[in-house]
N, C-alpha and C. Protein backbone atom coordinates (compact mmCIF):
# COMPACT_ATOMS: atom_id res chain seq x y z
N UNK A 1 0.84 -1.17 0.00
CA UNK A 1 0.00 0.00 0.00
C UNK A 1 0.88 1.23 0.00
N UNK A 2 0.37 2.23 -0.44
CA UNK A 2 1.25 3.24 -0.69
C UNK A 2 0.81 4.51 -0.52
N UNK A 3 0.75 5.26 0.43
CA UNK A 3 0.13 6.45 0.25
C UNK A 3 0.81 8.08 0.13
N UNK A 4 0.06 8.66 -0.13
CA UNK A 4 0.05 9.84 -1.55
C UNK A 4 1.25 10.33 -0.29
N UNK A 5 2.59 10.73 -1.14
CA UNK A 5 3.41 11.72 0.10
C UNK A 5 3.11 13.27 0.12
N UNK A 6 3.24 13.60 1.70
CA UNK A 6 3.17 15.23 1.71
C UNK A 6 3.82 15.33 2.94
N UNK A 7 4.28 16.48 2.43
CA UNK A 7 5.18 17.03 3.87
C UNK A 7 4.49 17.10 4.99
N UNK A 8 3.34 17.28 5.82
CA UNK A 8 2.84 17.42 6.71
C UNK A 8 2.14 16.08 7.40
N UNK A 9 1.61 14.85 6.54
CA UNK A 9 1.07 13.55 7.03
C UNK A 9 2.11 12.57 7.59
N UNK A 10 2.65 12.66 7.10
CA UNK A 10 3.80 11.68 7.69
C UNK A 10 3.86 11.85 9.19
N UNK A 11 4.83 13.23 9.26
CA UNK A 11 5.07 13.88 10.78
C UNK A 11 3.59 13.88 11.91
N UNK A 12 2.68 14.05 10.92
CA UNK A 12 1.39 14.07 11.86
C UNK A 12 0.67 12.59 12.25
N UNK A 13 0.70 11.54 11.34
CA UNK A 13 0.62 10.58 11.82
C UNK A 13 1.64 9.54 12.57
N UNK A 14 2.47 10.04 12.97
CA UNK A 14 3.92 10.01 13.95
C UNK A 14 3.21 10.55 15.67
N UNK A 15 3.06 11.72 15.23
CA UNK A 15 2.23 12.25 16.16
C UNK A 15 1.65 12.17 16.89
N UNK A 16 0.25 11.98 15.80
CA UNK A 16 -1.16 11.07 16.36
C UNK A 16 -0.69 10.02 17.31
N UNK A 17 -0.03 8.69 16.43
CA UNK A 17 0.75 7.69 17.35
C UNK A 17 1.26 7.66 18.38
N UNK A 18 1.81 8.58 18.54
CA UNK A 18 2.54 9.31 19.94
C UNK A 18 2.28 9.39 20.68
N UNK A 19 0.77 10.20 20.54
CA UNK A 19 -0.15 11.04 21.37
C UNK A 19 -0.96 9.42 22.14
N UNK A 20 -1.29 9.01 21.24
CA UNK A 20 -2.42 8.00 21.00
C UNK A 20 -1.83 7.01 22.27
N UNK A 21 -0.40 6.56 21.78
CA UNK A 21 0.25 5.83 22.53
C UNK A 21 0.23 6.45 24.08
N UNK A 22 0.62 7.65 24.41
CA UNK A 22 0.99 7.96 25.48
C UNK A 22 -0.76 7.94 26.64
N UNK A 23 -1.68 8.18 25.36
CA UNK A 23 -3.26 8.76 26.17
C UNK A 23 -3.34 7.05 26.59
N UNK A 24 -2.92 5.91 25.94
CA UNK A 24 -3.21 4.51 26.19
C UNK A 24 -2.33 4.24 27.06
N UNK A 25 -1.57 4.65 27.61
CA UNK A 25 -0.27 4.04 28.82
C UNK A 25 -1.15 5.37 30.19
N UNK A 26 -1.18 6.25 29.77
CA UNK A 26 -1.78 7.46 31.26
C UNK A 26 -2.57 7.11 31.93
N UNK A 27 -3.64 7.07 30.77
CA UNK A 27 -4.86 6.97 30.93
C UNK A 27 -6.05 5.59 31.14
N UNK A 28 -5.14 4.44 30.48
CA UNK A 28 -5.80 3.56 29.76
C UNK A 28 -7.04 3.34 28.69
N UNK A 29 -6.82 4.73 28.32
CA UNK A 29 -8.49 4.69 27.38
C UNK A 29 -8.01 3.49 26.52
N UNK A 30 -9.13 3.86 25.05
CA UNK A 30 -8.98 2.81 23.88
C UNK A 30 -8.69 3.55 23.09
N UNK A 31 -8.44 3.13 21.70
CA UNK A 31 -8.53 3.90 20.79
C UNK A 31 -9.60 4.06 19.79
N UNK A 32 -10.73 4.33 20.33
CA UNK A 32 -12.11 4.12 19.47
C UNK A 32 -12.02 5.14 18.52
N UNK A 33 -10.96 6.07 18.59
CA UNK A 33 -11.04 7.37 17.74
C UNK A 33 -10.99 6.48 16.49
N UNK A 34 -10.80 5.41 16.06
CA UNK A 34 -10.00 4.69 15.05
C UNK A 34 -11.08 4.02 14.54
N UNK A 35 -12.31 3.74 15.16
CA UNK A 35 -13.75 3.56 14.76
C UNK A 35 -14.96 4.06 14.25
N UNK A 36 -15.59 3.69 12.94
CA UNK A 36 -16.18 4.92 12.53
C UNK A 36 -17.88 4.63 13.01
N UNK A 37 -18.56 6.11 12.25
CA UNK A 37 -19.96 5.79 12.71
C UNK A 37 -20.76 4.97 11.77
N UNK A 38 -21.44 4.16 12.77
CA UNK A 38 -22.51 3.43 12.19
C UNK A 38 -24.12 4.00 11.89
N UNK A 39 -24.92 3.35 11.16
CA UNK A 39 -26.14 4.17 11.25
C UNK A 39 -27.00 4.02 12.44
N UNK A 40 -26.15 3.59 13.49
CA UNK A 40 -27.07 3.84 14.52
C UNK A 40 -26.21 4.40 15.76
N UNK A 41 -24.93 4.18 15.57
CA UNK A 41 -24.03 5.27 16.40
C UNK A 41 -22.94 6.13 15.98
N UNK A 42 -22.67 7.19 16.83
CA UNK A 42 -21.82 8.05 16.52
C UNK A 42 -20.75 7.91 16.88
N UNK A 43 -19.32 7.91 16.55
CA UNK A 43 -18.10 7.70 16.78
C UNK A 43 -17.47 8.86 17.39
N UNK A 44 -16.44 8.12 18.29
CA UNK A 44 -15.82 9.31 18.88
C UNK A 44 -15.24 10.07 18.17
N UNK A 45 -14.22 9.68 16.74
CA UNK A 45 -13.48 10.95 16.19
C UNK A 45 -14.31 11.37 15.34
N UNK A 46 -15.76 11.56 15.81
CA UNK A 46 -16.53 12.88 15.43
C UNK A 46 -16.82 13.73 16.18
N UNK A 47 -16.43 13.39 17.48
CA UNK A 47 -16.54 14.41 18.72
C UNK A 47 -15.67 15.70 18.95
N UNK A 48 -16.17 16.35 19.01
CA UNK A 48 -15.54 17.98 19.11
C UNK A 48 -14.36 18.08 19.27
N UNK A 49 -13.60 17.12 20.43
CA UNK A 49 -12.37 17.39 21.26
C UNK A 49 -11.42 16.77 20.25
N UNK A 50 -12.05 16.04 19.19
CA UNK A 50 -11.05 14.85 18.43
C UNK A 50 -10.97 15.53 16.94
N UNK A 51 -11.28 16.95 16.82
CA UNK A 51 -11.71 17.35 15.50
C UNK A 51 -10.31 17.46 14.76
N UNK A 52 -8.96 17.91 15.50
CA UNK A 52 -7.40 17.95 15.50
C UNK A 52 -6.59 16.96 15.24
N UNK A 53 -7.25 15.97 15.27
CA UNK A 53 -6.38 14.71 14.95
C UNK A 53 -6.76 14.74 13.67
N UNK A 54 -5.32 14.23 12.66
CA UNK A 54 -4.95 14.55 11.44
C UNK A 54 -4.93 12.75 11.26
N UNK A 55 -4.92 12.69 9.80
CA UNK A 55 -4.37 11.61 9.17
C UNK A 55 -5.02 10.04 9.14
N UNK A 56 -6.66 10.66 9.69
CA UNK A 56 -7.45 9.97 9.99
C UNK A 56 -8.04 8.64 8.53
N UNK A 57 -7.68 9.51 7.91
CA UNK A 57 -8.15 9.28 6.24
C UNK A 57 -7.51 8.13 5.72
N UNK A 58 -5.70 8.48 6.05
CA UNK A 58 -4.80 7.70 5.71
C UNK A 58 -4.84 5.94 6.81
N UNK A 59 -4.84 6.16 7.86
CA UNK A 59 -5.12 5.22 8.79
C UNK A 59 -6.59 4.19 8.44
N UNK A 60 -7.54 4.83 7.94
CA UNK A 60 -8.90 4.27 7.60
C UNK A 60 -8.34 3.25 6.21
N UNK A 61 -7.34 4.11 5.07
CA UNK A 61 -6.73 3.26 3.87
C UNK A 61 -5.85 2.21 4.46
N UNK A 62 -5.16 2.35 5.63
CA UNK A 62 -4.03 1.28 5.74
C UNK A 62 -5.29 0.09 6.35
N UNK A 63 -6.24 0.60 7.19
CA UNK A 63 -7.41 -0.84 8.47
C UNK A 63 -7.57 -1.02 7.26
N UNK A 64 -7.99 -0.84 5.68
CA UNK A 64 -9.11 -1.50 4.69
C UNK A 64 -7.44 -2.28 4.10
N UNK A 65 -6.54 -1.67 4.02
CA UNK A 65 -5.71 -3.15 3.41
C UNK A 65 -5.66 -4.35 4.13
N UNK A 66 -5.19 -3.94 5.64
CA UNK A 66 -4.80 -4.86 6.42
C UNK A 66 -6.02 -5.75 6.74
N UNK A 67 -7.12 -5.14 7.16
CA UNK A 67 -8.66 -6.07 6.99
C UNK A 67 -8.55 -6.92 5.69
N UNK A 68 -8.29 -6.33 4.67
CA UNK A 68 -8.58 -7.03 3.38
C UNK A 68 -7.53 -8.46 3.51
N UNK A 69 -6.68 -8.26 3.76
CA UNK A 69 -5.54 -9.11 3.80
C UNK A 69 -5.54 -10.32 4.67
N UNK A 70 -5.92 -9.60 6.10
CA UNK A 70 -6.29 -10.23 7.38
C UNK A 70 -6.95 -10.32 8.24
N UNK A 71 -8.26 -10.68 7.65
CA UNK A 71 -9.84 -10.41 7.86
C UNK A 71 -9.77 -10.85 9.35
N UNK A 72 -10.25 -10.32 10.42
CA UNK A 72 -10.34 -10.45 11.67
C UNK A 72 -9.74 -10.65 12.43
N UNK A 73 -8.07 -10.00 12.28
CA UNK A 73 -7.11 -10.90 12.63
C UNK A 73 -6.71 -9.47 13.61
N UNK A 74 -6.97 -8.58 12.82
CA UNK A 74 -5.97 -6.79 13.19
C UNK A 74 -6.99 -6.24 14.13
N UNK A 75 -5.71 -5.92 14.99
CA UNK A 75 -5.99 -5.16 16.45
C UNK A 75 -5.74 -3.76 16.30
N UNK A 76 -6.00 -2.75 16.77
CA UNK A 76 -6.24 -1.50 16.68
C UNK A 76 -4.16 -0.89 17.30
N UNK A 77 -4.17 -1.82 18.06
CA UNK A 77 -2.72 -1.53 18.38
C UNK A 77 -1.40 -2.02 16.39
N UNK A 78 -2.04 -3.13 16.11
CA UNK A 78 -1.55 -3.26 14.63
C UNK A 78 -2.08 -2.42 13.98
N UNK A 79 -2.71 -2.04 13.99
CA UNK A 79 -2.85 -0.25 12.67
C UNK A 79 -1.99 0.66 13.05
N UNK A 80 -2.12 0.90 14.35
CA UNK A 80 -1.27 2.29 14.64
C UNK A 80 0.28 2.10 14.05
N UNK A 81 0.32 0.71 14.58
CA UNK A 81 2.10 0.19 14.48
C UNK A 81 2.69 0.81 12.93
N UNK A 82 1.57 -0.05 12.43
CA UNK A 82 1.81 -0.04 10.86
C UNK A 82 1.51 1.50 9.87
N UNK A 83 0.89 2.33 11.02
CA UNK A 83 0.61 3.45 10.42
C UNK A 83 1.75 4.46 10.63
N UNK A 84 2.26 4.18 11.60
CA UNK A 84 3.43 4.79 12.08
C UNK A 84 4.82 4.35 11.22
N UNK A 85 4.54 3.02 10.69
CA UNK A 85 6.12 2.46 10.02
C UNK A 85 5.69 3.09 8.59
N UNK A 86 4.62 3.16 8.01
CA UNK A 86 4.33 3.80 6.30
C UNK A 86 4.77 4.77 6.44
N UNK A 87 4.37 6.07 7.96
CA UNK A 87 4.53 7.58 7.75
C UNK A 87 6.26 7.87 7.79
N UNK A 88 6.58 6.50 8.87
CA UNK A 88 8.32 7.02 8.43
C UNK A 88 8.49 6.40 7.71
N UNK A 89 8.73 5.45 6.44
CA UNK A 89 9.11 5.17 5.26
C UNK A 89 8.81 6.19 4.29
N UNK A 90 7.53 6.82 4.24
CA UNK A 90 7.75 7.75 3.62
C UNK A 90 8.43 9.04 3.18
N UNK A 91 9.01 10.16 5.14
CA UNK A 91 9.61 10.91 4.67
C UNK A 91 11.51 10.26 4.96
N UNK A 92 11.43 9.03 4.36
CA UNK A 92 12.14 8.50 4.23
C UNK A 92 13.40 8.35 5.42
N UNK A 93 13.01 8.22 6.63
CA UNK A 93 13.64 7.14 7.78
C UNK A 93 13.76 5.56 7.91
N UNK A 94 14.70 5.38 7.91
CA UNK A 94 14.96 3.77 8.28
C UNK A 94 13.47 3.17 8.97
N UNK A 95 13.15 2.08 8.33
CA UNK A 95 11.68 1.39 9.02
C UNK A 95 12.26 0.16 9.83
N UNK A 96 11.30 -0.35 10.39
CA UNK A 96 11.20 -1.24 10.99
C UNK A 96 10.56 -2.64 10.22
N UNK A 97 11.05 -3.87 10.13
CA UNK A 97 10.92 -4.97 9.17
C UNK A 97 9.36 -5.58 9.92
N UNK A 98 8.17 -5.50 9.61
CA UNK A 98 7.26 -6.25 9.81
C UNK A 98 6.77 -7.13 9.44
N UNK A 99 6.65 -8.35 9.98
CA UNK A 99 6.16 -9.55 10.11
C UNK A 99 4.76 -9.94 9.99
N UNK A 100 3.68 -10.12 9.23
CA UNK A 100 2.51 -10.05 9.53
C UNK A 100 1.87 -11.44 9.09
């Protein structure tokens, strides 16, 4: 999978990860931001406080490969991983070799 490069997604979905990671070790939330709405509920990263988180778009393209690939297999902690190793391959940092 390959997604479109720009100077600003990469670093921001680094970020996100970051952030994401650190709110899941503080706090213990989840990461439902990473879940979308259904027609009968509303998702959290439609909620006001979550309107700032970037790169949401790109993360939704990597869950539909990795679903496609590995239908019920991917954990919300494997997206981030993997969303985080595309954004640094892209602005071209050494990655990390994944196993899937």
């Amino acid at each position: 999978m390959m997604l479109r490069p720009s100077s600003a997604r990469p670093i921001s979905l680094q970020e996100d990860y970051q952030h994401w990671s650190q709110v899941l070790e503080n706090m213990g939330c989840d990461v439902s931001v990473l879940l979308n709405s259904t027609d009968t509920t509303s998702a959290e990263r439609e909620a006001h406080v979550n309107f700032s988180l970037r790169g949401l778009k790109e993360v939704d393209e990597i869950k539909a490969a990795l679903d496609y690939a590995c239908l019920g297999v991917v954990s919300c902690a494997d997206l981030l991983i993997l969303a985080a190793r595309e954004a640094t391959f892209i602005v071209g940092l050494d990655i990390l070799r994944l196993r899937f």
